[in-house]
N, C-alpha and C. Protein backbone atom coordinates (compact mmCIF):
# COMPACT_ATOMS: atom_id res chain seq x y z
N UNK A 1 4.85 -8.70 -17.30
CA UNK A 1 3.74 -7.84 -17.66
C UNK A 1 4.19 -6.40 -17.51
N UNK A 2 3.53 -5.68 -18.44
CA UNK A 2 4.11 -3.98 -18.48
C UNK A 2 2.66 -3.61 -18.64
N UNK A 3 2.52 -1.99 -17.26
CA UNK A 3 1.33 -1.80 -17.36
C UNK A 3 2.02 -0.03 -17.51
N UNK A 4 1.49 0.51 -19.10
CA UNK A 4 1.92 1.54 -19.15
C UNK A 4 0.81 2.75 -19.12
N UNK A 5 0.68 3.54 -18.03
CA UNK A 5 -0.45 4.19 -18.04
C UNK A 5 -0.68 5.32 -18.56
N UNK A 6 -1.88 5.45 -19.05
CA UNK A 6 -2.05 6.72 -19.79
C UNK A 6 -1.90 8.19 -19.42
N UNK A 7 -1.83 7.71 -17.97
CA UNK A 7 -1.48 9.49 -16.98
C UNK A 7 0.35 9.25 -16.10
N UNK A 8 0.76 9.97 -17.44
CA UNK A 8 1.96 9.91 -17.63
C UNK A 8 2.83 9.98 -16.23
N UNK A 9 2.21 10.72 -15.01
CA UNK A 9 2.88 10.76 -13.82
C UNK A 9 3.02 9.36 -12.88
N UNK A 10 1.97 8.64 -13.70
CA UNK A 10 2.06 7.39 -12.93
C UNK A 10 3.58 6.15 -12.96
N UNK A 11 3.94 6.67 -14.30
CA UNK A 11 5.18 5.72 -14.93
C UNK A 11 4.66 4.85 -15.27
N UNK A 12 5.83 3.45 -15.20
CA UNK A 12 5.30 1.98 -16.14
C UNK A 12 5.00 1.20 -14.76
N UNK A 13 4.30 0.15 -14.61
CA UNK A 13 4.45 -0.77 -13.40
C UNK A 13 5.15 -2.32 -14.18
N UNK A 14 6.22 -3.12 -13.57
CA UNK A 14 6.26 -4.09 -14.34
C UNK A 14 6.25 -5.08 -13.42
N UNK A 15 5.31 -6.17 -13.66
CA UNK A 15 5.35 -7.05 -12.74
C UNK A 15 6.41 -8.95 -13.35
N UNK A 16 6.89 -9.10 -12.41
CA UNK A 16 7.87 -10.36 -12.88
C UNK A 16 7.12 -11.33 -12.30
N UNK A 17 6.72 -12.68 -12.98
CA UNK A 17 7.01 -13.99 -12.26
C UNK A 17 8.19 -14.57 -12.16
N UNK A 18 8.59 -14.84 -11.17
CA UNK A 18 9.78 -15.15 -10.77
C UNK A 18 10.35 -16.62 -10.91
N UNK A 19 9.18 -17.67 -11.07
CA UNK A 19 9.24 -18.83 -11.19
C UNK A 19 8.60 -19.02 -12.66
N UNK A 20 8.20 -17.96 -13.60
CA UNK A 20 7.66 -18.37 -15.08
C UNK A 20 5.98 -18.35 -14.89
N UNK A 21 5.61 -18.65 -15.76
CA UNK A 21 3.94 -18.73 -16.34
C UNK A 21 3.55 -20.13 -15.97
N UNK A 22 4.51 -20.77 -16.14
CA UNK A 22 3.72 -21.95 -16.10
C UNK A 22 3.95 -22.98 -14.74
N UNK A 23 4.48 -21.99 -13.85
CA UNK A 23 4.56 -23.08 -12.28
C UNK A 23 3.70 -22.34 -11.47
N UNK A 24 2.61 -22.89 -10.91
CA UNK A 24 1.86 -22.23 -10.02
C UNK A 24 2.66 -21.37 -8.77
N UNK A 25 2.42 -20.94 -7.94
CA UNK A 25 1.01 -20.76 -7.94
C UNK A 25 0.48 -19.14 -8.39
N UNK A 26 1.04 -18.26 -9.70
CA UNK A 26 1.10 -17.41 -10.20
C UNK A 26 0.21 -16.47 -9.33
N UNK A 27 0.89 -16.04 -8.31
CA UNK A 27 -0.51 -15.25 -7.40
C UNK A 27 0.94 -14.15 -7.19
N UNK A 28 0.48 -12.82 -7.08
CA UNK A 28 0.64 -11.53 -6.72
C UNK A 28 1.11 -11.62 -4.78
N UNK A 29 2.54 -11.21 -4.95
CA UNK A 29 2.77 -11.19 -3.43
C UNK A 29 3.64 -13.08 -3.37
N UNK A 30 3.35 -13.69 -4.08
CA UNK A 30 4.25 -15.36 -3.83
C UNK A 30 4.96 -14.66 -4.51
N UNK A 31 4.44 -15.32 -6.02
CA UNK A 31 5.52 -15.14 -7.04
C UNK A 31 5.83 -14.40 -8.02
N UNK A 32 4.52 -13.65 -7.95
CA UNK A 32 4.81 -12.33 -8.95
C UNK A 32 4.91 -10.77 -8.45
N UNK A 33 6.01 -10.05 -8.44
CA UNK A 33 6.18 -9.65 -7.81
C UNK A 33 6.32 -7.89 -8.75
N UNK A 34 5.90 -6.68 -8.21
CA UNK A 34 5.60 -5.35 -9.02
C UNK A 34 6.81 -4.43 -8.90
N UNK A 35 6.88 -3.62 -9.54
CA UNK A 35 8.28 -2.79 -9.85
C UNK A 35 7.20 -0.98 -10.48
N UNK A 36 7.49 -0.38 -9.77
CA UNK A 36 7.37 0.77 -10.42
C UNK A 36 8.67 1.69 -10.85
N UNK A 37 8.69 2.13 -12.39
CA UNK A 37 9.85 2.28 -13.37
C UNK A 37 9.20 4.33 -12.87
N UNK A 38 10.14 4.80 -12.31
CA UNK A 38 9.36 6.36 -12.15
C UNK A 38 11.32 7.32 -12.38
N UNK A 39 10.74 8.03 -13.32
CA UNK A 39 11.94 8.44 -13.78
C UNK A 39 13.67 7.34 -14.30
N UNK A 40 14.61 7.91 -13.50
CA UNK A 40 15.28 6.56 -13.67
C UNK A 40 15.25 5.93 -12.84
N UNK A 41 14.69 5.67 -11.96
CA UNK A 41 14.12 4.45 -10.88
C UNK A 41 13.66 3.35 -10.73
N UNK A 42 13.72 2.56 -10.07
CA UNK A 42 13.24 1.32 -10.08
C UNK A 42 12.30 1.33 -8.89
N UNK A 43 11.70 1.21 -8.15
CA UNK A 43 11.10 0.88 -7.02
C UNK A 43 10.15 0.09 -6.41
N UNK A 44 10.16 -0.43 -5.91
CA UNK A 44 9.81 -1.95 -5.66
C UNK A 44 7.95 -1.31 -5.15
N UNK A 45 7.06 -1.67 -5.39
CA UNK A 45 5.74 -1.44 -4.97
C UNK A 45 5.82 -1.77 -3.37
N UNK A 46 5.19 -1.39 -2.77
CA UNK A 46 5.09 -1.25 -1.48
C UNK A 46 5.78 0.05 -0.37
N UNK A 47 6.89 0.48 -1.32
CA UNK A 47 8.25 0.79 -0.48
C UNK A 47 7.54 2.51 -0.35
N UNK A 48 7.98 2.59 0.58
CA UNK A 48 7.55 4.53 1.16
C UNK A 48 7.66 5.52 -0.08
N UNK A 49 8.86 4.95 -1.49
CA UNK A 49 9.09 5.93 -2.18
C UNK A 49 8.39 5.53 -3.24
N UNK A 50 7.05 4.90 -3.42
CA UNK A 50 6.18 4.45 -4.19
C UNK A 50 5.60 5.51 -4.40
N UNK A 51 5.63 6.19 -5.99
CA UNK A 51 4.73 7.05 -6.71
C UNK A 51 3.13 6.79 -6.67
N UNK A 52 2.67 5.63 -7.44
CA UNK A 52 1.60 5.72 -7.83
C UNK A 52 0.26 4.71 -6.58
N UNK A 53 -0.60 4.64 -6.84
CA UNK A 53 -0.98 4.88 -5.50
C UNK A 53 -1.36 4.98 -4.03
N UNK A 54 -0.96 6.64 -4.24
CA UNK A 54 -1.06 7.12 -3.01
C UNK A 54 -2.24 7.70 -2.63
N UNK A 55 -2.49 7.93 -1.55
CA UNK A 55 -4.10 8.65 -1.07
C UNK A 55 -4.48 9.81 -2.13
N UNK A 56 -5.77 9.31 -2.66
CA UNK A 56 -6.20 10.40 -3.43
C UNK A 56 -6.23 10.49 -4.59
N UNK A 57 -5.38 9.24 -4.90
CA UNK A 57 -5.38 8.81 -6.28
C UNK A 57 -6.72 8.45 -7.10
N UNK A 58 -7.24 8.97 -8.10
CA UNK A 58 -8.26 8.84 -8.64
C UNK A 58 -8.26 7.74 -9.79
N UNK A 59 -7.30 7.50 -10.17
CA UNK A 59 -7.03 6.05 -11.19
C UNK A 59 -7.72 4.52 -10.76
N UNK A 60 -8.57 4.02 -11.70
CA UNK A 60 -9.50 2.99 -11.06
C UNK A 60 -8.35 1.80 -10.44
N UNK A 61 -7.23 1.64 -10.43
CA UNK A 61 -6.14 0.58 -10.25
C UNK A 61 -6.00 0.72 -8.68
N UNK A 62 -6.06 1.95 -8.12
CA UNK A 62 -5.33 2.11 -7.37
C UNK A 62 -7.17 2.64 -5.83
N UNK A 63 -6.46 2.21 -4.77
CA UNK A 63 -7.41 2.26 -3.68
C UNK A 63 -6.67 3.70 -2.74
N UNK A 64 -7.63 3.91 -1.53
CA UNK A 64 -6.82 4.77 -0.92
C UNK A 64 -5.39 4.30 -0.39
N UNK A 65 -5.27 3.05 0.06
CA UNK A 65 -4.48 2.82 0.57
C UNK A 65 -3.38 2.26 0.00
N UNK A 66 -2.92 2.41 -1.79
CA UNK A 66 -2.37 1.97 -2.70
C UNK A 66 -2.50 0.17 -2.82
N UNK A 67 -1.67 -0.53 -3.44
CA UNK A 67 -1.53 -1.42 -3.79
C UNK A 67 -1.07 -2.24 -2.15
N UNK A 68 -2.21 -3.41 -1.44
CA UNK A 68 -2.01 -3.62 -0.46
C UNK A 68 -1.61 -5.07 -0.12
N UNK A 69 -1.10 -5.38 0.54
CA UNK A 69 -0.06 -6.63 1.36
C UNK A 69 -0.57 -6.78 2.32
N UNK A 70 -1.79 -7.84 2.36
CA UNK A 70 -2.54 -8.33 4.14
C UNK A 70 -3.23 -9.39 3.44
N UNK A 71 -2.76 -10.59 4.78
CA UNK A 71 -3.54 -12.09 4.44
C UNK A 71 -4.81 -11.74 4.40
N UNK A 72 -5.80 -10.34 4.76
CA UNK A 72 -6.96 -10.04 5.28
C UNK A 72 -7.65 -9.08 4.14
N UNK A 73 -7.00 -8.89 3.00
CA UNK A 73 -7.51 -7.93 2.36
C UNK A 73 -7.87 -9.15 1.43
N UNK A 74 -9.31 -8.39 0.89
CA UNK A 74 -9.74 -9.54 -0.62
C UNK A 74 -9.65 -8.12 -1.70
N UNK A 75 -8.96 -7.29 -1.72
CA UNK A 75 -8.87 -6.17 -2.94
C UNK A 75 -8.43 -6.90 -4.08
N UNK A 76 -8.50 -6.69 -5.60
CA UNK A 76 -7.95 -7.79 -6.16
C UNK A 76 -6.57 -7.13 -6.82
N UNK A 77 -5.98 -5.93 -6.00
CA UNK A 77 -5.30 -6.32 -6.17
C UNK A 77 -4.02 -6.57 -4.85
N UNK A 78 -4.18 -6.97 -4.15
CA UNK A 78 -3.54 -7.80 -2.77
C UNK A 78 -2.72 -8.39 -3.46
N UNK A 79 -1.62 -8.06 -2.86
CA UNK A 79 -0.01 -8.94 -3.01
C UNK A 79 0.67 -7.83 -3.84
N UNK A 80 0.17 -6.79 -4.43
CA UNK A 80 1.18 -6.63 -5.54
C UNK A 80 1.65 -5.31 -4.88
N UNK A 81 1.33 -4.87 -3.29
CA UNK A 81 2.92 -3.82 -2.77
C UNK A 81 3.08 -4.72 -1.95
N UNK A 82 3.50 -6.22 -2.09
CA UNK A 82 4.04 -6.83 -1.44
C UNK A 82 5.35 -6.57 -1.48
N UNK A 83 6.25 -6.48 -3.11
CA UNK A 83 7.49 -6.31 -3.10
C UNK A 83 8.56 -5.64 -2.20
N UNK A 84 8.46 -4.95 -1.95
CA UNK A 84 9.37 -4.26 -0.74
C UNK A 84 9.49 -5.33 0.32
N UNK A 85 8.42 -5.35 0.97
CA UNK A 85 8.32 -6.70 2.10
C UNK A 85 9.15 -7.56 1.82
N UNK A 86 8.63 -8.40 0.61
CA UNK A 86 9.27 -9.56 -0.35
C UNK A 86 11.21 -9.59 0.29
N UNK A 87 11.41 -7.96 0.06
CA UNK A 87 13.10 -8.05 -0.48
C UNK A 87 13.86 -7.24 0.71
N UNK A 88 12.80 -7.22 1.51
CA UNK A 88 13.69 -6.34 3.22
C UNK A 88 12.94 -7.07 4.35
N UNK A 89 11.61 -8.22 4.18
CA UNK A 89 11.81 -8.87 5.38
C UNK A 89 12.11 -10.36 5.90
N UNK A 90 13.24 -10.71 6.28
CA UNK A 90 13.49 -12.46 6.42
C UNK A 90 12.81 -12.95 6.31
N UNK A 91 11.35 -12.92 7.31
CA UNK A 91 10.41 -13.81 7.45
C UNK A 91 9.45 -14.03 6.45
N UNK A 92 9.31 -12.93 5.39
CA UNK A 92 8.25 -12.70 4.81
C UNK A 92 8.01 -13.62 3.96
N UNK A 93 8.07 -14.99 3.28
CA UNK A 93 8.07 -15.84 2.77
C UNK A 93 7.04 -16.96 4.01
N UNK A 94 7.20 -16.68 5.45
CA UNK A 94 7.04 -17.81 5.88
C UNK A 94 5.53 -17.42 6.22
N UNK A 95 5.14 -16.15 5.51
CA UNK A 95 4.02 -15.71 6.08
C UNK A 95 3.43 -14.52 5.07
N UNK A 96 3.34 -15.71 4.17
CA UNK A 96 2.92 -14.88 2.74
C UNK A 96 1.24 -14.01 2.95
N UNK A 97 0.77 -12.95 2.14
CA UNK A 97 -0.52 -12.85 2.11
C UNK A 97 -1.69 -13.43 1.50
């Protein structure tokens, strides 16, 4: 999925399933996992050097607390700054959100 936004500072977000469309359990934070494309960058959603959002952000996508990673949040969109986690913590698989 490519989410290209109309306020150009935001960049592209691209999210991968990693296992395809058609093997469950297609949820945000398992197996699909977000990429923000910001200049020539790649950066994994979640990670400190995450552009888009950040506090204050007025774009309906985005909360104060950007894109969030907690078994405890029902935001819809939970899981998707999982990525960083995903790819710098061992455990993080054994204790998905």
């Amino acid at each position: 999925m490519i989410n290209n936004y109309t306020v150009r500072e935001h960049g592209i977000i691209i999210s991968v399933d990693v296992n395809g469309i058609n093997k469950k359990p297609n949820a945000l934070g398992h197996d699909v996992f977000s990429f923000e494309i910001y200049g020539q960058k790649v950066i994994p959603l979640g990670s400190p050097a995450q552009k888009v959002g950040s506090a204050g952000d007025d774009d309906i996508w985005f909360n104060s607390e950007g894109f969030p990673c907690s078994i405890d949040s029902s935001d819809k969109n939970n899981g998707m700054g999982c990525t960083y986690r995903a790819l710098n913590e061992k455990d993080y698989f054994k204790n998905l959100p």
